[in-house]
Protein backbone atom coordinates (compact mmCIF):
# COMPACT_ATOMS: atom_id res chain seq x y z
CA UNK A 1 38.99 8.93 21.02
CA UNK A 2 42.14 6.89 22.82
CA UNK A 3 44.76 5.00 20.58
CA UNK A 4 45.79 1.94 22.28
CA UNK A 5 48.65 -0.25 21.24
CA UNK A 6 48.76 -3.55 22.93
CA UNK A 7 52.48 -4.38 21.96
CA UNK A 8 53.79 -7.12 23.80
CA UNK A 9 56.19 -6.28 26.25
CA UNK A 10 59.34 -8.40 25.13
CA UNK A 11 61.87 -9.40 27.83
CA UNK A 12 58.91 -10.43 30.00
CA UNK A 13 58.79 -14.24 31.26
CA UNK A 14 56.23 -16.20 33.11
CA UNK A 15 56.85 -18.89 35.70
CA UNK A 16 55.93 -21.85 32.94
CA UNK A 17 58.87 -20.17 30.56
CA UNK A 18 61.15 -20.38 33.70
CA UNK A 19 60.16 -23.98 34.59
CA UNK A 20 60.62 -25.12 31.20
CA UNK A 21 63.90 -23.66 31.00
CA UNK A 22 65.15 -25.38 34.29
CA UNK A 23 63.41 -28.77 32.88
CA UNK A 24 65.73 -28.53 29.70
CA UNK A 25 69.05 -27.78 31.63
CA UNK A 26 68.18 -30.83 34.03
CA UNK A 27 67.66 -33.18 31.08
CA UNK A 28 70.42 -32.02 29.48
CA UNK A 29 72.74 -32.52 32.50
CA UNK A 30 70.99 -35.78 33.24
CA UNK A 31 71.81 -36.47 29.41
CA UNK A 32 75.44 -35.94 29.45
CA UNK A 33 75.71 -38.02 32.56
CA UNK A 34 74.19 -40.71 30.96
CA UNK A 35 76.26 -40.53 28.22
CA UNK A 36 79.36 -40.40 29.83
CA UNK A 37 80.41 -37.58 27.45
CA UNK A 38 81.58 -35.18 29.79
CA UNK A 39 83.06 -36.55 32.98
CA UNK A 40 80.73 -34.77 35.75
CA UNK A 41 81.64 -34.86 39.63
CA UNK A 42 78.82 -37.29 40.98
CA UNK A 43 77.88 -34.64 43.45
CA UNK A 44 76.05 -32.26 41.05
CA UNK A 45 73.26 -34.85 40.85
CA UNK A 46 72.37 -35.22 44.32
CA UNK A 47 69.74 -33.93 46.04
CA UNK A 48 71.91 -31.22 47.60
CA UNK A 49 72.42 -29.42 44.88
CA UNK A 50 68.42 -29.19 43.76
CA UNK A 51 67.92 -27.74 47.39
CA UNK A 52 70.73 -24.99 46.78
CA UNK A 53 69.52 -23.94 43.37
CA UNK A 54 66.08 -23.87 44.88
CA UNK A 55 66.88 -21.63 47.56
CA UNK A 56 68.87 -19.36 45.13
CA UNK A 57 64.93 -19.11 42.92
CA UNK A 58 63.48 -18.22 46.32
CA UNK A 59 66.07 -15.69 47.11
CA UNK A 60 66.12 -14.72 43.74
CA UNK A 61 62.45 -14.04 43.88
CA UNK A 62 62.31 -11.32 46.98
CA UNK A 63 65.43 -9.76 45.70
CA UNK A 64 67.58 -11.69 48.65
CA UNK A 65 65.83 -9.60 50.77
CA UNK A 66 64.24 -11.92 53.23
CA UNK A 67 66.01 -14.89 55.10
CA UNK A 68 64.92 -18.43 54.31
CA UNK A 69 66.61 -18.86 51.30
CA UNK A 70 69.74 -18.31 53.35
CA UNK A 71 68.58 -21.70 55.75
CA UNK A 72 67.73 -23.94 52.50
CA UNK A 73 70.92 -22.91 51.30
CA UNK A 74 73.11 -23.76 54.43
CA UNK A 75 70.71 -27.37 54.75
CA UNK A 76 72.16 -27.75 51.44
CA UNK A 77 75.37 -27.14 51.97
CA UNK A 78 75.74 -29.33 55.13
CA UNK A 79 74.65 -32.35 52.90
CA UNK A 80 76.74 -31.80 50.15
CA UNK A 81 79.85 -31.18 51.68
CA UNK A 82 80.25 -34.60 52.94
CA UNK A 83 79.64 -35.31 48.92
CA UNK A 84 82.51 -33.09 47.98
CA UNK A 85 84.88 -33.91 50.85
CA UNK A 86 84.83 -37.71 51.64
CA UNK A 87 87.09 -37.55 55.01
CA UNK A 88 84.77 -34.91 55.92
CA UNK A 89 81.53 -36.63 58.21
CA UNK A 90 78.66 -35.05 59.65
CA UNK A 91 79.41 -35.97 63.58
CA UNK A 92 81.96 -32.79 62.63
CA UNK A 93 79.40 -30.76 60.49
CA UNK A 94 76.29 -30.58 62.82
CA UNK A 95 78.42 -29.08 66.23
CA UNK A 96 79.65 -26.27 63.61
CA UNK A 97 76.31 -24.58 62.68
CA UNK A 98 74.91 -24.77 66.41
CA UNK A 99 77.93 -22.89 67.32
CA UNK A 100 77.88 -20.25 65.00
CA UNK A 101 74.09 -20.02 65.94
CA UNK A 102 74.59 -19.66 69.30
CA UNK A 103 77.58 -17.34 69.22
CA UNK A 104 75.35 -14.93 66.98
CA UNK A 105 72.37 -15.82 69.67
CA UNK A 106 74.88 -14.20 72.73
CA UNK A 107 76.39 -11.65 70.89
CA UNK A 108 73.23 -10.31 69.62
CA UNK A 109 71.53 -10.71 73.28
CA UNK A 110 70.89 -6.58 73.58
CA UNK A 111 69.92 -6.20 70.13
CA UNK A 112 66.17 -7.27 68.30
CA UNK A 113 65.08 -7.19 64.73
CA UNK A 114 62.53 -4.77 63.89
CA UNK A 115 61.74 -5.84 60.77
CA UNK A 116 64.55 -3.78 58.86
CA UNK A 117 67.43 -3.39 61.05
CA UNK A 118 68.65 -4.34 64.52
CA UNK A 119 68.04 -2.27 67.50
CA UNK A 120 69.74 -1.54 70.67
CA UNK A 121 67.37 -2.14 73.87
């Protein structure tokens, strides 16, 4: 005869607990903004910032193991620096990242991904 316990296991949460928890941080940022209460940067309600903290869940989510959370998070970025930095435009911000991509593009030329690391041809 087997004794069998089914104890919840506590410290466990499902994706509705997570949801409900970023739905009542929202409202209650969306709350004090309305109120004036505290004086909030108008930034940290624009649709930047949702696309960052998304990509930080999805990155969150494989451990940061894989790579598109890093691309949400530099789309999100791009838009919301303009936000933060008024002189700043994006005829200056879209040269930068096509740079950087194609200087890691060359540099990398005798390398390839297999999956876990890079390789030398």
């Amino acid at each position: 005869m087997e004794n069998q316990l089914n104890t919840p296991q506590h410290g466990t949460y499902n994706s509705k607990t997570i949801a409900g928890i970023i739905l009542l941080g929202a409202g209650f940022l969306f709350l004090l903004k309305g109120v004036s209460f505290i004086l909030l940067p108008h930034w940290l309600f624009s649709w930047p910032i949702f696309l960052i903290i998304f990509a930080i869940i999805i990155g969150a989510k494989s451990n940061f193991r894989k790579t598109n959370w890093m691309v949400l998070l530099a789309v999100g970025f791009v838009f919301l620096l303009p936000n933060i930095i008024p002189s700043l435009s994006y005829a200056i911000l879209w040269p930068v990242p096509m740079i950087c991509i194609g200087l890691f593009m060359v540099f990398r030329r005798n390398q390839r991904w297999n999956g876990n690391n890079w390789e030398r041809k």
